[in-house]
N, C-alpha and C. Protein backbone atom coordinates (compact mmCIF):
# COMPACT_ATOMS: atom_id res chain seq x y z
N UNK A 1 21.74 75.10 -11.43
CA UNK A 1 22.60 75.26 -10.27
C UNK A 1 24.03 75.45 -10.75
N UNK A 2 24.43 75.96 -10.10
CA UNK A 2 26.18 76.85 -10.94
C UNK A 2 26.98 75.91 -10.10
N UNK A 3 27.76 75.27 -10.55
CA UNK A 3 29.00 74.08 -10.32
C UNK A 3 30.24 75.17 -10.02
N UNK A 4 31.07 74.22 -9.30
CA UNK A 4 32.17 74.96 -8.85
C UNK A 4 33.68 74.23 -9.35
N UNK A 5 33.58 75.59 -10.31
CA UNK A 5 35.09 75.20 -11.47
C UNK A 5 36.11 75.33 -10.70
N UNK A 6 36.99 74.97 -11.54
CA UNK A 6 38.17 75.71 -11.41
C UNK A 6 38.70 76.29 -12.36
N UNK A 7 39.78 77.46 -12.31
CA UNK A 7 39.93 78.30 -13.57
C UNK A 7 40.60 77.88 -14.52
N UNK A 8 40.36 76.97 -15.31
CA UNK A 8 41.25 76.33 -15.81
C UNK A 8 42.56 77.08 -16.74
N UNK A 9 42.08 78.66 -16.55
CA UNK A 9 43.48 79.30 -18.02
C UNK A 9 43.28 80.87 -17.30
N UNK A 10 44.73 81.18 -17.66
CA UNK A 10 44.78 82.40 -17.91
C UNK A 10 45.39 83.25 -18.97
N UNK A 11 44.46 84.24 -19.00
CA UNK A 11 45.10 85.25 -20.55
C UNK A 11 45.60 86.19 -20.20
N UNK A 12 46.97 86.48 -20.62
CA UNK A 12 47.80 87.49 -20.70
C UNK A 12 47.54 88.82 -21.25
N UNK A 13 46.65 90.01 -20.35
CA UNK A 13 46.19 91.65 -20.68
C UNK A 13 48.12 92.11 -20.38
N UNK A 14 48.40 92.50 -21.25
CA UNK A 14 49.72 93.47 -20.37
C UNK A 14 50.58 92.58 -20.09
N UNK A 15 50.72 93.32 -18.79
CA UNK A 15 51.13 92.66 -17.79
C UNK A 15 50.53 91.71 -16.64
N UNK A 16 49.53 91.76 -16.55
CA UNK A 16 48.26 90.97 -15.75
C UNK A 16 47.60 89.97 -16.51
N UNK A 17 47.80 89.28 -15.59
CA UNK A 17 47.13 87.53 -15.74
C UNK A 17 45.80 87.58 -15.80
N UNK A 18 44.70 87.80 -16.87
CA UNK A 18 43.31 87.55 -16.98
C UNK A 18 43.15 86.01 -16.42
N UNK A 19 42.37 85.38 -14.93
CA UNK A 19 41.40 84.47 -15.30
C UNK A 19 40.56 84.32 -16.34
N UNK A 20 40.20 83.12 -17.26
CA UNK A 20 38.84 83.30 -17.72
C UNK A 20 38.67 81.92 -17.90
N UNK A 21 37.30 81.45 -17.65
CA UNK A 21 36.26 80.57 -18.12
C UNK A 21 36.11 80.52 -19.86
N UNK A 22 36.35 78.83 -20.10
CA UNK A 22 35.84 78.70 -21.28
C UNK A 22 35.43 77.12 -22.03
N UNK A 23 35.26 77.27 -22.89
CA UNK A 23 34.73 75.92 -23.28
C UNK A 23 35.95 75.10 -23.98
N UNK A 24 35.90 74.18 -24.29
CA UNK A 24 36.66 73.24 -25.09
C UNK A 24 37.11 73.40 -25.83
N UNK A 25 36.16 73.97 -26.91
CA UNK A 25 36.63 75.06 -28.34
C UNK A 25 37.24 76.07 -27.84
N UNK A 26 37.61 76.53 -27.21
CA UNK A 26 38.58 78.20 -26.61
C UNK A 26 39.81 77.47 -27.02
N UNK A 27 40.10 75.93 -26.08
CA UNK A 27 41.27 75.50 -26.29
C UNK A 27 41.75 75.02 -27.61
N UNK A 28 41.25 74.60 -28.27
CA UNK A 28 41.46 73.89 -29.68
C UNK A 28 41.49 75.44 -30.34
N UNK A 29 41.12 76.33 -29.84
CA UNK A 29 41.25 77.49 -30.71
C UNK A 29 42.25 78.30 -30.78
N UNK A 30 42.97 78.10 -29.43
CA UNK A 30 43.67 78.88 -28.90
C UNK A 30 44.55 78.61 -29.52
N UNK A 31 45.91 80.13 -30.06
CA UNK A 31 47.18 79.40 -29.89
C UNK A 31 47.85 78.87 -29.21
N UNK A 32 49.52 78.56 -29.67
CA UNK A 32 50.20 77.69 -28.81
C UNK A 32 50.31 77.75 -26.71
N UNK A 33 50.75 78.94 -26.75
CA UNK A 33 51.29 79.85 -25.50
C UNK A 33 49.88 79.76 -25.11
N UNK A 34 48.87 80.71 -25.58
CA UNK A 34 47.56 80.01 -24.27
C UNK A 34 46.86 78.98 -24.54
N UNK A 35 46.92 78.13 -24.92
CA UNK A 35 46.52 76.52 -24.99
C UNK A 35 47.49 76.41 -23.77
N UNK A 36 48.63 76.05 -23.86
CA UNK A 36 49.68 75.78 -22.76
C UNK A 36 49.05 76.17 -21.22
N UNK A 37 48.72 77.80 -21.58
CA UNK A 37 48.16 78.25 -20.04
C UNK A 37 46.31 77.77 -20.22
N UNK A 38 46.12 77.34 -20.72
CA UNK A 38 44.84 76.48 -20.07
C UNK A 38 44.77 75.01 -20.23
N UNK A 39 45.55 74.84 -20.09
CA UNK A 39 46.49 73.30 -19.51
C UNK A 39 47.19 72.76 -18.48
N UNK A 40 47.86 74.05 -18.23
CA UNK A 40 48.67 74.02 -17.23
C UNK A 40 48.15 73.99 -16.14
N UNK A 41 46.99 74.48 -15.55
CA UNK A 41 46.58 74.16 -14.12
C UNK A 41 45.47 72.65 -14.06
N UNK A 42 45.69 72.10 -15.00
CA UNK A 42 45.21 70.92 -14.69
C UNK A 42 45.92 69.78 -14.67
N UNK A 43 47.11 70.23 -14.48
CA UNK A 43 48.09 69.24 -14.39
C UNK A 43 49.60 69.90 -13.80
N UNK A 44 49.80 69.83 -12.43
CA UNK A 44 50.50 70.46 -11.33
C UNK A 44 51.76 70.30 -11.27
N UNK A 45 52.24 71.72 -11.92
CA UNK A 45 53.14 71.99 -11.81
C UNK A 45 54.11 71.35 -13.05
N UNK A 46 53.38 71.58 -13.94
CA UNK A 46 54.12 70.53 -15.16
C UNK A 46 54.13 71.31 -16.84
N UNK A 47 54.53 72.28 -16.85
CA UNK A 47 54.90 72.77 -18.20
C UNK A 47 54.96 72.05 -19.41
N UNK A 48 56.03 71.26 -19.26
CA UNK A 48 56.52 70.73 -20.54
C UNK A 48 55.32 69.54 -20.95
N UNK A 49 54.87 69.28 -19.76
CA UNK A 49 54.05 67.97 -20.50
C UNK A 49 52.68 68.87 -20.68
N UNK A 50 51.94 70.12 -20.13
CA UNK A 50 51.41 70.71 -20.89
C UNK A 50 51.14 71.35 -22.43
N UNK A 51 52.49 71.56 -22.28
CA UNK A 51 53.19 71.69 -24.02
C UNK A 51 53.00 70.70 -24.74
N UNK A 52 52.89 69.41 -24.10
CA UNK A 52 52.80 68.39 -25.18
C UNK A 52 51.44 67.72 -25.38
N UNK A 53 50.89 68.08 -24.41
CA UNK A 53 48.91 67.99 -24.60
C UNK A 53 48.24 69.02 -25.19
N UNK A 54 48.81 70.16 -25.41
CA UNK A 54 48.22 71.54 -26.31
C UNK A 54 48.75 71.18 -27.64
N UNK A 55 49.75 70.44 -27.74
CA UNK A 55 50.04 69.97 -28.96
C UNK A 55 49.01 68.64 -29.70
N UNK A 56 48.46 67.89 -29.09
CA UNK A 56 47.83 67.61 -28.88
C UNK A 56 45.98 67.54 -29.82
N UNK A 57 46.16 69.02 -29.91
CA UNK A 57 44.77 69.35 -30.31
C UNK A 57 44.70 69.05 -31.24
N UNK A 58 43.17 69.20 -32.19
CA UNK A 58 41.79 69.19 -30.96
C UNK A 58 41.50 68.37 -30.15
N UNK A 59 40.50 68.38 -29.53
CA UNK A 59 39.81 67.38 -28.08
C UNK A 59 38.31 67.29 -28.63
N UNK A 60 37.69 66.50 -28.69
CA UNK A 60 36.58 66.54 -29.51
C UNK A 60 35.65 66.60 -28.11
N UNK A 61 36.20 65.81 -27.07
CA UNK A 61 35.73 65.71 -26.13
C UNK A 61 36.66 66.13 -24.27
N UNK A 62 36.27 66.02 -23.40
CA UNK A 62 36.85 66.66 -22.51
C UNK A 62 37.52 65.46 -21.88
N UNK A 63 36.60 64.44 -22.22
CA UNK A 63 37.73 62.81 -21.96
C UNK A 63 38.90 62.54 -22.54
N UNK A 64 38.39 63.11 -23.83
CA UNK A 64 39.92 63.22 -25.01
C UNK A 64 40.51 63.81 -24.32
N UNK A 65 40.88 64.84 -23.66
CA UNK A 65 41.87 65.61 -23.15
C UNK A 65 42.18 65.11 -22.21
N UNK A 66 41.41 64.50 -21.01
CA UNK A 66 41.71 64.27 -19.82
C UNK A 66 42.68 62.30 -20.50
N UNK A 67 42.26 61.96 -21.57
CA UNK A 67 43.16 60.38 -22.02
C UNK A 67 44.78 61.24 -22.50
N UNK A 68 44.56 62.79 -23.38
CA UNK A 68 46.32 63.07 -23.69
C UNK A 68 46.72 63.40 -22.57
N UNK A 69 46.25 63.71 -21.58
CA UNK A 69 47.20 64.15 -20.20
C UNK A 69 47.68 62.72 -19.50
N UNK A 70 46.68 61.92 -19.57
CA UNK A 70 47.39 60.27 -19.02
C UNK A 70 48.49 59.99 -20.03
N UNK A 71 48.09 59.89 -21.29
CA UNK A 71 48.88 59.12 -21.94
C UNK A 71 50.39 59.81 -21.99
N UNK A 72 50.29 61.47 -22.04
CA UNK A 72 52.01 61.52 -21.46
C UNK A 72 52.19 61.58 -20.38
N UNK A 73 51.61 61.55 -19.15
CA UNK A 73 52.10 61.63 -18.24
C UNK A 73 52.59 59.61 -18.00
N UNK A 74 52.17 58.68 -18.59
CA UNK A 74 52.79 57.65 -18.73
C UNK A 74 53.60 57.05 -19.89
N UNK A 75 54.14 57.89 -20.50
CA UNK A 75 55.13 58.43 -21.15
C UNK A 75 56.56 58.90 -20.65
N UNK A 76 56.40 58.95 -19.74
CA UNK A 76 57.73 59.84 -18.81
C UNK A 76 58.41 58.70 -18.39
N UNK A 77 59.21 58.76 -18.58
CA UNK A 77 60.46 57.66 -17.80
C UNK A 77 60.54 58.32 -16.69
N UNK A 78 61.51 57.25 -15.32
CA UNK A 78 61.37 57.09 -13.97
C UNK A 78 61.80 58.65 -13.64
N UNK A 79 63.01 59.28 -14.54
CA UNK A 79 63.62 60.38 -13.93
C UNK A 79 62.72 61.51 -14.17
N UNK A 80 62.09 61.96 -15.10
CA UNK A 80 61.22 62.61 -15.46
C UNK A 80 59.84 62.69 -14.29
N UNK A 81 59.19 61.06 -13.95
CA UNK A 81 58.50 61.00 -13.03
C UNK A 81 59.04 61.39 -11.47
N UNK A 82 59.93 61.24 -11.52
CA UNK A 82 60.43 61.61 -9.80
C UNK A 82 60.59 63.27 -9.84
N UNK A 83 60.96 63.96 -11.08
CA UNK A 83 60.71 65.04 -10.90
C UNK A 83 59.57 65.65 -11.05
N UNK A 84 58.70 65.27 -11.64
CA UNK A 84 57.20 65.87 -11.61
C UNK A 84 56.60 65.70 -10.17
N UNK A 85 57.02 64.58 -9.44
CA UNK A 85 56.43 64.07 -8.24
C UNK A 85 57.48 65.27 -7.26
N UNK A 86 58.57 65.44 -7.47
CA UNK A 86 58.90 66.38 -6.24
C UNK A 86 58.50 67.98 -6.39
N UNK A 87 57.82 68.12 -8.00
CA UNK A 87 57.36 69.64 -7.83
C UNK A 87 56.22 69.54 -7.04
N UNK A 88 55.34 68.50 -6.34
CA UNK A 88 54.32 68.12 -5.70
C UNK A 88 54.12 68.61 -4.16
N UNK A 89 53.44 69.19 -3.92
CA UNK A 89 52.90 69.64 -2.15
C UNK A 89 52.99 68.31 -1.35
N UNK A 90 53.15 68.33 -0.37
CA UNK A 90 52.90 67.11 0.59
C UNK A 90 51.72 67.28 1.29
N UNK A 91 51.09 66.45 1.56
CA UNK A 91 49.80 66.96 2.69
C UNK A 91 50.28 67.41 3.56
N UNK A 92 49.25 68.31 3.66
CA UNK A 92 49.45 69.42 5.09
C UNK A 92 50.98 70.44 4.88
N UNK A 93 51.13 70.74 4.29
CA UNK A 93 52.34 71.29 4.07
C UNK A 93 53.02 72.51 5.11
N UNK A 94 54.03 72.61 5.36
CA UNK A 94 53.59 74.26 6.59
C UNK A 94 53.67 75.29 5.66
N UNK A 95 53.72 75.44 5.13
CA UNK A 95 53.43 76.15 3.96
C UNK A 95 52.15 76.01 2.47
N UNK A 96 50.88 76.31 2.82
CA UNK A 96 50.51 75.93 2.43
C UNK A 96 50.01 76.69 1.08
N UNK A 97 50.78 78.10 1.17
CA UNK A 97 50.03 79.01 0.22
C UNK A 97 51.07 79.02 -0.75
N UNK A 98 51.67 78.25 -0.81
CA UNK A 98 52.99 77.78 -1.84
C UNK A 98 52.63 77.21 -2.88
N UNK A 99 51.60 76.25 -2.60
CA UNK A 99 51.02 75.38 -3.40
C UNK A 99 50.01 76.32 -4.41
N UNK A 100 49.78 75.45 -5.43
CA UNK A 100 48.91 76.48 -6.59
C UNK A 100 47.43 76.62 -5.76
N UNK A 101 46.53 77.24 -6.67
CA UNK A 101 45.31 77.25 -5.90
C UNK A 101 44.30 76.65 -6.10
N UNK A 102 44.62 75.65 -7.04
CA UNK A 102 43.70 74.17 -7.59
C UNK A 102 44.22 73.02 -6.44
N UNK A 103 45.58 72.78 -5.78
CA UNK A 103 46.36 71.99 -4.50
C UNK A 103 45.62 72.57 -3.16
N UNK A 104 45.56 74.21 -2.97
CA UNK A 104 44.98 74.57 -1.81
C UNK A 104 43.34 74.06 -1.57
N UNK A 105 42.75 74.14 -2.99
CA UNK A 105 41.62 73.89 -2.44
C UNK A 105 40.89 72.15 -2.32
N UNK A 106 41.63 71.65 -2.78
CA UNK A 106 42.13 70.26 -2.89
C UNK A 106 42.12 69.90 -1.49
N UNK A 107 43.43 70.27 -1.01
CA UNK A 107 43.99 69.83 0.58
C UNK A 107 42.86 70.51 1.46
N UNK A 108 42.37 71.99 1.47
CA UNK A 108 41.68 72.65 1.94
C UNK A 108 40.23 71.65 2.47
N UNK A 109 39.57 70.97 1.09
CA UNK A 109 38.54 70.32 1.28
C UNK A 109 38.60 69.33 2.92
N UNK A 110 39.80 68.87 3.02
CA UNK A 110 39.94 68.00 4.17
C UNK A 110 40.95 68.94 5.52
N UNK A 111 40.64 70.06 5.19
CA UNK A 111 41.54 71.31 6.25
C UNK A 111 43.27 70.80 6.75
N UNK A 112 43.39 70.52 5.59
CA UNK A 112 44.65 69.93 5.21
C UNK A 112 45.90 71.58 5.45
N UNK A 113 45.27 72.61 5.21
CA UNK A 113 45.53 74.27 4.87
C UNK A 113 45.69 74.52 6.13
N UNK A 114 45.04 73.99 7.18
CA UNK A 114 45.01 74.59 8.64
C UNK A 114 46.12 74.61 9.04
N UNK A 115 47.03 74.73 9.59
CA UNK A 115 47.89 75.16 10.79
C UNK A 115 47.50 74.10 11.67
N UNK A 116 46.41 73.83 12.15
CA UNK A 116 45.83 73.34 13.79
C UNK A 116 45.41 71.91 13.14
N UNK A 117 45.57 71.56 11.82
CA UNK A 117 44.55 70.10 11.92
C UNK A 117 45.32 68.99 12.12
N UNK A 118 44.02 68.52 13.04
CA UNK A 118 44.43 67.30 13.96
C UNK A 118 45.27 66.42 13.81
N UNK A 119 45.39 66.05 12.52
CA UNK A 119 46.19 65.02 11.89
C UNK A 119 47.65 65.74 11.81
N UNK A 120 48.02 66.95 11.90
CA UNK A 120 49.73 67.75 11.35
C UNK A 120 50.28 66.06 12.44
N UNK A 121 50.28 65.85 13.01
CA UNK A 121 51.85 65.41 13.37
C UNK A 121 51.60 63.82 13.02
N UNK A 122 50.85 63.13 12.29
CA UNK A 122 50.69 61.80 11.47
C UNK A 122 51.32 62.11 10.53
N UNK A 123 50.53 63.55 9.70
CA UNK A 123 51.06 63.63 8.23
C UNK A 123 52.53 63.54 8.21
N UNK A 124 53.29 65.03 9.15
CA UNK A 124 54.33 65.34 8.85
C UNK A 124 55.13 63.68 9.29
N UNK A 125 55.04 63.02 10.29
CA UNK A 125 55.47 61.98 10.21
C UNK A 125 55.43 60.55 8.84
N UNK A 126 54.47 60.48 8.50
CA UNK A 126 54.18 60.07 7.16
C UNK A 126 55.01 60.32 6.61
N UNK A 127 54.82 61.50 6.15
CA UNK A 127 55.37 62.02 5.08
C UNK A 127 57.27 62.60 5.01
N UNK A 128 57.69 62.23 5.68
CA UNK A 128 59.08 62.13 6.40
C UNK A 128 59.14 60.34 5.60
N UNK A 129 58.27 59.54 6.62
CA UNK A 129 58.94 57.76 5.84
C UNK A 129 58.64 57.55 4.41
N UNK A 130 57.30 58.76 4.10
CA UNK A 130 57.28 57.96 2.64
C UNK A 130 58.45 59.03 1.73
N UNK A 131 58.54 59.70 2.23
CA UNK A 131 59.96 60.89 1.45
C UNK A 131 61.25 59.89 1.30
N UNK A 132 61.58 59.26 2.80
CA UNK A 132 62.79 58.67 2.87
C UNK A 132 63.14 57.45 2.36
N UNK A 133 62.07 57.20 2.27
CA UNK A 133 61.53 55.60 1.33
C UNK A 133 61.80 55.74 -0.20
N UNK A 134 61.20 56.74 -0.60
CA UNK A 134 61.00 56.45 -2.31
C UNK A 134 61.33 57.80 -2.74
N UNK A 135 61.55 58.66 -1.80
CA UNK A 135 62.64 60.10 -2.73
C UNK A 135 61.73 61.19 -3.04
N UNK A 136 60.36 60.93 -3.05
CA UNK A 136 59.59 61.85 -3.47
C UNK A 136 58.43 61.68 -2.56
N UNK A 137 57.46 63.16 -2.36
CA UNK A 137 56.24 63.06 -1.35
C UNK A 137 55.21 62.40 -1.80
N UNK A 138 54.61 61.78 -1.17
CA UNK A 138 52.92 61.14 -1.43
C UNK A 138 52.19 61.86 -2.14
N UNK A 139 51.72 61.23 -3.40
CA UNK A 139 50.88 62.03 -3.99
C UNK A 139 49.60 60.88 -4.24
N UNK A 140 48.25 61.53 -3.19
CA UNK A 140 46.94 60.96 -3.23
C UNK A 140 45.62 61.81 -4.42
N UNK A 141 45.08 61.31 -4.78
CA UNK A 141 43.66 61.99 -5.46
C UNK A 141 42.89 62.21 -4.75
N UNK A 142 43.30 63.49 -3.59
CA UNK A 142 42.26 63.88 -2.44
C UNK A 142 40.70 63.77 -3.29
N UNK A 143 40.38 63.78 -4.46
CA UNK A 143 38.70 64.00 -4.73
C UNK A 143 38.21 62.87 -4.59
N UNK A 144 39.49 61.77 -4.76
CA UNK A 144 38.86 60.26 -3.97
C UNK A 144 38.67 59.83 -2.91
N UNK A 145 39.27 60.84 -1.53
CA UNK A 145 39.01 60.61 -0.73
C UNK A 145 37.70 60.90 -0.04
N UNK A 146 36.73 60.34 0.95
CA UNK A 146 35.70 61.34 1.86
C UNK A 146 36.25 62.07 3.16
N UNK A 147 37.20 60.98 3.62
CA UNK A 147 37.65 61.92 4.82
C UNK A 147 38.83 61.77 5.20
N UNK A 148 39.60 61.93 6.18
CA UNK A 148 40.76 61.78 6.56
C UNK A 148 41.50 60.37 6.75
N UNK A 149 40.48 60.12 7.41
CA UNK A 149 40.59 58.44 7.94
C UNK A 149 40.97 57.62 6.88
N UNK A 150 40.18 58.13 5.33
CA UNK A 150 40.68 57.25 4.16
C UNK A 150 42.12 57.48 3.76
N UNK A 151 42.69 58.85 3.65
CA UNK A 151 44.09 59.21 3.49
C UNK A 151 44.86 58.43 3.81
N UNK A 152 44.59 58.64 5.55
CA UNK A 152 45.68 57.84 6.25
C UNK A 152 45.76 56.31 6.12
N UNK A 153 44.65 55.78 5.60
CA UNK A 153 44.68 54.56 5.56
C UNK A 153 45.38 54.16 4.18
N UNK A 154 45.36 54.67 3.33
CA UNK A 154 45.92 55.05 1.98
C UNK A 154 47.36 54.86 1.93
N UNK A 155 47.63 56.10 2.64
CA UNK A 155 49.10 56.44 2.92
C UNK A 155 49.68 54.87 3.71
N UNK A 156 49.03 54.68 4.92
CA UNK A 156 50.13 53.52 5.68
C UNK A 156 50.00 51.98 4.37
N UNK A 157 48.76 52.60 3.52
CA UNK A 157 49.13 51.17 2.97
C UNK A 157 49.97 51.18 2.04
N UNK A 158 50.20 52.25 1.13
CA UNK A 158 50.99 52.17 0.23
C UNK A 158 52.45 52.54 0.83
N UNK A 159 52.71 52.88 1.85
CA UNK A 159 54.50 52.74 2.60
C UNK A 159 54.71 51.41 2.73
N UNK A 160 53.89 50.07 2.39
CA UNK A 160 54.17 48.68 2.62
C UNK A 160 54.90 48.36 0.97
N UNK A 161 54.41 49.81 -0.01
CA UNK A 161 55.03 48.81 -1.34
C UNK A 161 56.38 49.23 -2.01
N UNK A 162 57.03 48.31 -2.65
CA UNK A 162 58.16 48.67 -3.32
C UNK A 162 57.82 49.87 -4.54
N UNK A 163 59.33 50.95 -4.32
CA UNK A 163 59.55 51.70 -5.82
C UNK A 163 58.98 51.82 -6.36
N UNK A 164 59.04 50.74 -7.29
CA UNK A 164 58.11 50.18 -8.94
C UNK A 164 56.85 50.64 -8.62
N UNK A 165 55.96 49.76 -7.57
CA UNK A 165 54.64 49.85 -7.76
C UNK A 165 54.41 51.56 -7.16
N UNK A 166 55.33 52.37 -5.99
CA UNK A 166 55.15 53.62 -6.22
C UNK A 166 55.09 54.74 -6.63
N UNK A 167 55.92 54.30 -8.03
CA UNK A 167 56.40 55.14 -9.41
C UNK A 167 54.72 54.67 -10.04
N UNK A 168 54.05 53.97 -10.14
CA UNK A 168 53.07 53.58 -10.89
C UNK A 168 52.07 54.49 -10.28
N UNK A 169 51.89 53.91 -8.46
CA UNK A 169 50.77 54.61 -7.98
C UNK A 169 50.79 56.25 -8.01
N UNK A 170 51.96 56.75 -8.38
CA UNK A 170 51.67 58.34 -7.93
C UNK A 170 51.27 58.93 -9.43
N UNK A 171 51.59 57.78 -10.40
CA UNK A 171 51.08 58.68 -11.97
C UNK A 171 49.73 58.03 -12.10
N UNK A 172 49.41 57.24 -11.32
CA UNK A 172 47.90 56.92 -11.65
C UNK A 172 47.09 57.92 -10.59
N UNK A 173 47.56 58.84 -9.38
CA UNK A 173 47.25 59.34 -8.70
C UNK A 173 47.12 60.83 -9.32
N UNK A 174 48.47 60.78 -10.16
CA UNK A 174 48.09 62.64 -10.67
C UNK A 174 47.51 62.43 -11.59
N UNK A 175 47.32 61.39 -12.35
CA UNK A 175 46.27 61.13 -13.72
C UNK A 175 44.41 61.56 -13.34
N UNK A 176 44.09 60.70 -11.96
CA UNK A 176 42.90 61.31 -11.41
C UNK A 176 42.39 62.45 -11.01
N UNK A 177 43.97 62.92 -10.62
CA UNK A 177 43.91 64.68 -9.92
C UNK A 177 43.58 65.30 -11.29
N UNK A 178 44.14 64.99 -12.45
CA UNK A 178 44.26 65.89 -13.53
C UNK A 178 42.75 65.68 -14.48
N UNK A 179 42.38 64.47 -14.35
CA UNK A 179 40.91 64.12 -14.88
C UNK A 179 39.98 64.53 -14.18
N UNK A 180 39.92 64.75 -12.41
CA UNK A 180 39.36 65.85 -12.14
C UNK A 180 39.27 67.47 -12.31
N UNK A 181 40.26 67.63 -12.30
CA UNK A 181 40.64 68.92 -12.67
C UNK A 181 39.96 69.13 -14.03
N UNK A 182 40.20 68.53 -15.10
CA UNK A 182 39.42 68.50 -16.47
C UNK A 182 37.98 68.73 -16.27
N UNK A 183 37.10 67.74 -15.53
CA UNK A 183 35.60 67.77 -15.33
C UNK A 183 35.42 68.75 -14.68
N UNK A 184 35.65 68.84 -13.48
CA UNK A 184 35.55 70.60 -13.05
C UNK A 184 35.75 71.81 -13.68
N UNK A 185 36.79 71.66 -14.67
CA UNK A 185 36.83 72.90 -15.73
C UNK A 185 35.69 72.82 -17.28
N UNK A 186 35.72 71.46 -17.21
CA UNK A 186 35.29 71.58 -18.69
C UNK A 186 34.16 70.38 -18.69
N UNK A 187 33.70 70.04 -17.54
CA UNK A 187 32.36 69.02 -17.61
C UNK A 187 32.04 68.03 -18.75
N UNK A 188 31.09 68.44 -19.25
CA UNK A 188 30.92 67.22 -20.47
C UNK A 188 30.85 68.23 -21.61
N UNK A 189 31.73 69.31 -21.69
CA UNK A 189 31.68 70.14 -22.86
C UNK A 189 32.38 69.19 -23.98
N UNK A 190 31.70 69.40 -24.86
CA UNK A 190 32.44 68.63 -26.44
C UNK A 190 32.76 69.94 -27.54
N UNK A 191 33.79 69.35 -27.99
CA UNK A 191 33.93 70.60 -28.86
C UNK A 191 33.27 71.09 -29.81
């Protein structure tokens, strides 16, 4: 049964961005510049710390990779983290085709993409107190969620906590996004 990836890289023909599918060894094989671009969409919106997980190599395993993407992304001091967190989509965004297309189909899963879903005027409210609160948008591991109801319950609980513990929860939140992102691209491939 054929699983549903995501693309984890693209190769530079020309001028045109090749998608392509590949294994573990592609990356450890790859040079610098596309190692980088099959890195980069598993971890949103974040260059430089891609650069520093392609540096990184090899990955013997796809856990190995998905432990160097935690370990710098908890590496980053607070200023560094608040900016990785504001290159971040908000749920439900009104704009939703802004977002990359590993975020669309993410939010999509819970019709987060819609225009009409039921929830727009919780989120956008939400997401207004938790902005004004801590400076940066909510960032959840929609693949942990099942449905909406869990989000929101998510969201009102973590607007009860201080800073600190929300600087923690949103890198333990893109750490999951990005370890999913890994298994969906690269399953239990070993190098």
């Amino acid at each position: 049964m054929a699983r549903n990836r995501i693309r984890p890289y693209a190769v530079r023909e020309g001028n045109r961005r090749n998608v392509t599918m590949g294994k573990l060894s592609d990356l450890n094989q790859a040079d610098h510049d596309e190692a980088i671009a099959i890195v980069s969409p598993l971890i949103e919106r974040a260059p430089q710390i891609a650069a520093k997980v392609a540096a990184r190599r090899p990955f013997r395993t796809a856990e190995d990779l998905s432990h160097a993407i935690s370990a710098e992304l908890r590496e980053l001091d607070e200023a560094a983290r608040v900016a990785l967190f504001r290159a971040h989509p908000e749920l439900a965004p009104d704009n939703p085709l802004a977002m990359t297309a590993e975020s669309q189909a993410e939010q999509g899963r819970l019709n987060l993409t819609a225009r009409d879903t039921e929830h727009r005027e919780d989120l956008a409210e939400l997401n207004a107190r938790y902005n004004d609160k801590y400076g940066f948008p909510f960032i959840t591991a929609l693949v942990r969620h099942k449905d909406m109801e869990s989000v929101l319950q998510e969201f009102r609980t973590r607007l009860a906590n201080d800073r600190e513990s929300e600087l923690e929860a949103a890198i333990g939140q893109i750490t999951a996004v990005s370890a999913a992102r890994v298994q969906a691209a690269f399953g239990s491939d070993d190098a």
